[in-house]
PDB file of N, CA and C in Angstrom:
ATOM      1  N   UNK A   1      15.800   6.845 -28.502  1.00  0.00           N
ATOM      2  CA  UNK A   1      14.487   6.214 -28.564  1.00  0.00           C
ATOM      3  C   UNK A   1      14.418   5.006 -27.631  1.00  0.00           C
ATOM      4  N   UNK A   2      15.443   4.535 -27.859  1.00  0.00           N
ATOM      5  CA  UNK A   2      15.385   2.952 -26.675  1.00  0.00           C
ATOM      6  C   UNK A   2      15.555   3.706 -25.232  1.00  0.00           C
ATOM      7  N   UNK A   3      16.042   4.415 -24.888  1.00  0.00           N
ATOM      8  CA  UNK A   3      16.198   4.973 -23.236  1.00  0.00           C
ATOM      9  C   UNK A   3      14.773   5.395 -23.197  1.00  0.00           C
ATOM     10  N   UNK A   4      13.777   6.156 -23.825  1.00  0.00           N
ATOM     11  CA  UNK A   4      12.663   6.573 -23.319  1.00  0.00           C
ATOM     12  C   UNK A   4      11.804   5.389 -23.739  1.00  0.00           C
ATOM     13  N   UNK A   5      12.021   4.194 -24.578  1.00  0.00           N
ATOM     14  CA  UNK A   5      11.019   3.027 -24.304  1.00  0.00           C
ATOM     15  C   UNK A   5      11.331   2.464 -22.963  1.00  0.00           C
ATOM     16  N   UNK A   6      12.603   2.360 -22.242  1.00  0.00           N
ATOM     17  CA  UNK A   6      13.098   1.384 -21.460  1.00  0.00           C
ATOM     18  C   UNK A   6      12.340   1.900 -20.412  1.00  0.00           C
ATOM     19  N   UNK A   7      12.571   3.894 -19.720  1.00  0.00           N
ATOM     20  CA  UNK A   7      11.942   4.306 -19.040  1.00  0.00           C
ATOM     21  C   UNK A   7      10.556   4.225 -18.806  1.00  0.00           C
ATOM     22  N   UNK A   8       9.809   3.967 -20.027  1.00  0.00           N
ATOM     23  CA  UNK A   8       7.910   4.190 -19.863  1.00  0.00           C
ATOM     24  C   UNK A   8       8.162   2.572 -19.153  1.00  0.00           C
ATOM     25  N   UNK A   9       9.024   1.281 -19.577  1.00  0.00           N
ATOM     26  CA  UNK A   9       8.423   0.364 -19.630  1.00  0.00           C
ATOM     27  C   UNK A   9       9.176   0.305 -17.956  1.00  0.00           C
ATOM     28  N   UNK A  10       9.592   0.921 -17.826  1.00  0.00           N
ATOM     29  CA  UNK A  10       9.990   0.848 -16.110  1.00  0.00           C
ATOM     30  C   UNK A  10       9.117   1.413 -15.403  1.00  0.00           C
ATOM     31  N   UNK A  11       8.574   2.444 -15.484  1.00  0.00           N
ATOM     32  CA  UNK A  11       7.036   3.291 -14.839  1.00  0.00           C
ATOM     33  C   UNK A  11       5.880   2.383 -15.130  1.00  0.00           C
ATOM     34  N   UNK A  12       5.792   1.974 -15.838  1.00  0.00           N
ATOM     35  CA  UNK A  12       4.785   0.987 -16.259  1.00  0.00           C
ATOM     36  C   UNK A  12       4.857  -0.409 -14.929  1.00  0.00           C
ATOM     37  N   UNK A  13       6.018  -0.595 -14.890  1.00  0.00           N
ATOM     38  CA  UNK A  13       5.914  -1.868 -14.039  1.00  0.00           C
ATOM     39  C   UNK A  13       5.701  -1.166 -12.895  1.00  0.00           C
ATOM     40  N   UNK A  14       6.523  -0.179 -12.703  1.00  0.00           N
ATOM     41  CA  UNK A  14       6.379   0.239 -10.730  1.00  0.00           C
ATOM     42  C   UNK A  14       4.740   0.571 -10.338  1.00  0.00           C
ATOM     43  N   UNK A  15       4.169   0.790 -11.627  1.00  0.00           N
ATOM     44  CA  UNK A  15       2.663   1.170 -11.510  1.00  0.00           C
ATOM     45  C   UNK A  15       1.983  -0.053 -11.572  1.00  0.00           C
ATOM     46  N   UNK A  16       2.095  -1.181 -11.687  1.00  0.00           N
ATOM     47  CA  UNK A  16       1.958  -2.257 -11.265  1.00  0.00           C
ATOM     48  C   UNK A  16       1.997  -2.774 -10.463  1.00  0.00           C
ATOM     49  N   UNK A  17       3.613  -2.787  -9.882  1.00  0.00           N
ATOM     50  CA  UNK A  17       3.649  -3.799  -8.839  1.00  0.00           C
ATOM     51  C   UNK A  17       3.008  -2.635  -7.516  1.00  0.00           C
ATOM     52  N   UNK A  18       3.002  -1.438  -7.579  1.00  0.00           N
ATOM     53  CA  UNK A  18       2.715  -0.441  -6.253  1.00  0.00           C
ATOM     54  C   UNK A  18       0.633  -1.045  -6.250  1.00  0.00           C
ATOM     55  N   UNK A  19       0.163  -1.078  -7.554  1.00  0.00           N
ATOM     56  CA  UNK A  19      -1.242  -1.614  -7.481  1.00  0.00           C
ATOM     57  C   UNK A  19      -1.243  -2.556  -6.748  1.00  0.00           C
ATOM     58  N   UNK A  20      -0.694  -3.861  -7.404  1.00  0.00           N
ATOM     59  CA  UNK A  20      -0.689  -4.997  -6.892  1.00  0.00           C
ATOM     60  C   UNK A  20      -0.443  -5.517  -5.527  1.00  0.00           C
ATOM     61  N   UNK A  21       0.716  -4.498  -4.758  1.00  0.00           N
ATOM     62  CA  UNK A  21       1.380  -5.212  -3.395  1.00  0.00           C
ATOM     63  C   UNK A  21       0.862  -4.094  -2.367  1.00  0.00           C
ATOM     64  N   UNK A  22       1.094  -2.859  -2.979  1.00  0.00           N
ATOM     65  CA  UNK A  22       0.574  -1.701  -1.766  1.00  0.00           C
ATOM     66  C   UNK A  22      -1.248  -1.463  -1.476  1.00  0.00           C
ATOM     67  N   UNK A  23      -1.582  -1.516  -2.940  1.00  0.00           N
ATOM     68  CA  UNK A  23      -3.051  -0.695  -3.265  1.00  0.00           C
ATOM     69  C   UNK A  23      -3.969  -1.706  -3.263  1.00  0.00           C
ATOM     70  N   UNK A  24      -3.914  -2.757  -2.863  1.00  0.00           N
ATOM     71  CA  UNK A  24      -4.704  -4.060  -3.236  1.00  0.00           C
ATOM     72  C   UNK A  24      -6.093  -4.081  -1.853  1.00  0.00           C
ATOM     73  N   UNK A  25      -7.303  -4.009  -2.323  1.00  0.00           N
ATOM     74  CA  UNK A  25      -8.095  -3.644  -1.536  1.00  0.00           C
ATOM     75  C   UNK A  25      -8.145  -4.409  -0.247  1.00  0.00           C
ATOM     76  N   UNK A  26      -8.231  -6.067  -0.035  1.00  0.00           N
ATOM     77  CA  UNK A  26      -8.558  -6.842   0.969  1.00  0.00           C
ATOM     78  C   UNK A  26      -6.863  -7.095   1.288  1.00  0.00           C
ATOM     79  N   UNK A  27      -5.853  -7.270   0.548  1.00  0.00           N
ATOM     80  CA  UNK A  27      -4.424  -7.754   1.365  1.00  0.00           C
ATOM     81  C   UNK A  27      -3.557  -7.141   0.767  1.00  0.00           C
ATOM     82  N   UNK A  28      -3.636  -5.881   0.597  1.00  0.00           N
ATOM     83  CA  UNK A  28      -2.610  -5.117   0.091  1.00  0.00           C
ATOM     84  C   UNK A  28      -1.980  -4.409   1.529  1.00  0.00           C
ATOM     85  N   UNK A  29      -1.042  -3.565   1.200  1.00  0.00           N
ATOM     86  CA  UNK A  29      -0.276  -3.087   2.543  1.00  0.00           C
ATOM     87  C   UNK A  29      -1.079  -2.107   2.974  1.00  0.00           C
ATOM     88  N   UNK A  30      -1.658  -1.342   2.597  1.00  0.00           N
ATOM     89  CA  UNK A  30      -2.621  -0.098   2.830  1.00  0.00           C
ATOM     90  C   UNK A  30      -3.836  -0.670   3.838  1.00  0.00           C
ATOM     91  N   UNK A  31      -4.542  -1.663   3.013  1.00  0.00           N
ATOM     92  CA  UNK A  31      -5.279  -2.333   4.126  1.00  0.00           C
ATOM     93  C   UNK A  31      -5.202  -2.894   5.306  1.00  0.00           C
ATOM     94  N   UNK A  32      -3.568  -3.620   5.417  1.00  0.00           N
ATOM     95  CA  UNK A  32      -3.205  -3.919   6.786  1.00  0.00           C
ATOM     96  C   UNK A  32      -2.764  -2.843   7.591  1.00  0.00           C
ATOM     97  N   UNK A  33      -2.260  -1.800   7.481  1.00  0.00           N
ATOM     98  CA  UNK A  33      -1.665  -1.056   8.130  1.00  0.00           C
ATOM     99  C   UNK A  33      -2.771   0.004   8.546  1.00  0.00           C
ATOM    100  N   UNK A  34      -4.133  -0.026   7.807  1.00  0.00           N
ATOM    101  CA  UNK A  34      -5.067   0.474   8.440  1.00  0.00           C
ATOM    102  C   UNK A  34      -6.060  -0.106   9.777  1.00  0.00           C
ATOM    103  N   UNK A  35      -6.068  -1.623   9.249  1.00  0.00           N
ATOM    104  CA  UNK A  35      -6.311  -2.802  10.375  1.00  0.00           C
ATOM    105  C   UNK A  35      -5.628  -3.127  11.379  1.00  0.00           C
ATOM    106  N   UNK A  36      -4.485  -2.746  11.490  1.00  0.00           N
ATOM    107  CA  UNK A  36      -3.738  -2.382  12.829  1.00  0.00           C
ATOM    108  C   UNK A  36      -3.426  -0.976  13.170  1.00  0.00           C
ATOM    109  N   UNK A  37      -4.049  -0.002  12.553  1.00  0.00           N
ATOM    110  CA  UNK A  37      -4.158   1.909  13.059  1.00  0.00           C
ATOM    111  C   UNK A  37      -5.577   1.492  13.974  1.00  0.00           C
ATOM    112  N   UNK A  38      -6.569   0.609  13.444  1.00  0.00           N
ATOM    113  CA  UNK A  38      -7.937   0.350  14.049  1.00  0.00           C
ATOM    114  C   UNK A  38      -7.310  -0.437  15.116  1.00  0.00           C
ATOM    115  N   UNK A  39      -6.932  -0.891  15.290  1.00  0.00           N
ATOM    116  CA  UNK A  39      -6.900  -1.913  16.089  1.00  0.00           C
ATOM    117  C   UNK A  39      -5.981  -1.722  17.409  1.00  0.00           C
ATOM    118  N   UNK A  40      -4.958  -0.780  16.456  1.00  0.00           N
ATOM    119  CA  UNK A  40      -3.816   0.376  18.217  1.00  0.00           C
ATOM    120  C   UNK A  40      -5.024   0.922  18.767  1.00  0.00           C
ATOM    121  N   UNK A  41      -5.661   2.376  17.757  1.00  0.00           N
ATOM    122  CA  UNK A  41      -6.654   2.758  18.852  1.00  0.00           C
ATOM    123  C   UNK A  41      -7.779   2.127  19.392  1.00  0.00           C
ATOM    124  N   UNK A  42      -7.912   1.218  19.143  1.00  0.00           N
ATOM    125  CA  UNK A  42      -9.464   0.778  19.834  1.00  0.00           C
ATOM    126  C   UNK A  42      -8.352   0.438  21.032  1.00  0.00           C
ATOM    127  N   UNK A  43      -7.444  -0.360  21.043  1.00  0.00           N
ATOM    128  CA  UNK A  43      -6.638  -0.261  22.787  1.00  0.00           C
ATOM    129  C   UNK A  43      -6.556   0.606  22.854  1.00  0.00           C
ATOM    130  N   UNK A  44      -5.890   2.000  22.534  1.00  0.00           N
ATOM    131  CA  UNK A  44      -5.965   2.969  23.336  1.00  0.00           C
ATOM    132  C   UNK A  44      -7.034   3.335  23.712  1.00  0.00           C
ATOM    133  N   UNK A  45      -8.577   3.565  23.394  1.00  0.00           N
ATOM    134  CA  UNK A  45      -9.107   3.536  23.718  1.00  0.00           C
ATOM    135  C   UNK A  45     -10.141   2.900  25.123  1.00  0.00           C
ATOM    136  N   UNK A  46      -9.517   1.738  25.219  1.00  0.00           N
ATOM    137  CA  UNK A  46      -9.984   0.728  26.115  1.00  0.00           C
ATOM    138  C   UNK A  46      -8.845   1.176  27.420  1.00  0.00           C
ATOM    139  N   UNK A  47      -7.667   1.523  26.915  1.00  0.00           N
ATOM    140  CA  UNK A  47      -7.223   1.931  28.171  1.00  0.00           C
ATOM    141  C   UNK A  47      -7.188   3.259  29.108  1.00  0.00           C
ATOM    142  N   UNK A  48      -7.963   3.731  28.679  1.00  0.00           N
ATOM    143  CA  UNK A  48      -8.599   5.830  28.910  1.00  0.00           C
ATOM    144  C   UNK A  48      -9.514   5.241  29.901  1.00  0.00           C
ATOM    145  N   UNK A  49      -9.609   5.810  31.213  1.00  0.00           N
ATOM    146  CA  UNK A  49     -10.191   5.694  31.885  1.00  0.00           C
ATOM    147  C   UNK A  49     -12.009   6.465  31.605  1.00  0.00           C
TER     148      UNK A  49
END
């Protein structure tokens, strides 16, 4: 019984902290790494003749 409380309460946090640090709308990692995918191609773009 304590190994499958310990486990939920370990999924529980990773589902947290992945909200909090990856999924976070304005400064999460998802958002930056889309703001610099925009931001490679618009140079590539600018450099296409």
């Amino acid at each position: 019984m304590r190994n499958i409380l310990m486990t939920v309460m370990m999924l529980v946090v990773v589902v947290v902290l992945f909200n909090t640090i990856i999924a976070q709308d304005s400064t999460g990692t998802r958002s930056q790494i889309q703001s610099q995918g925009y931001a490679a191609n618009t140079r590539i773009n600018t450099l296409l003749p």
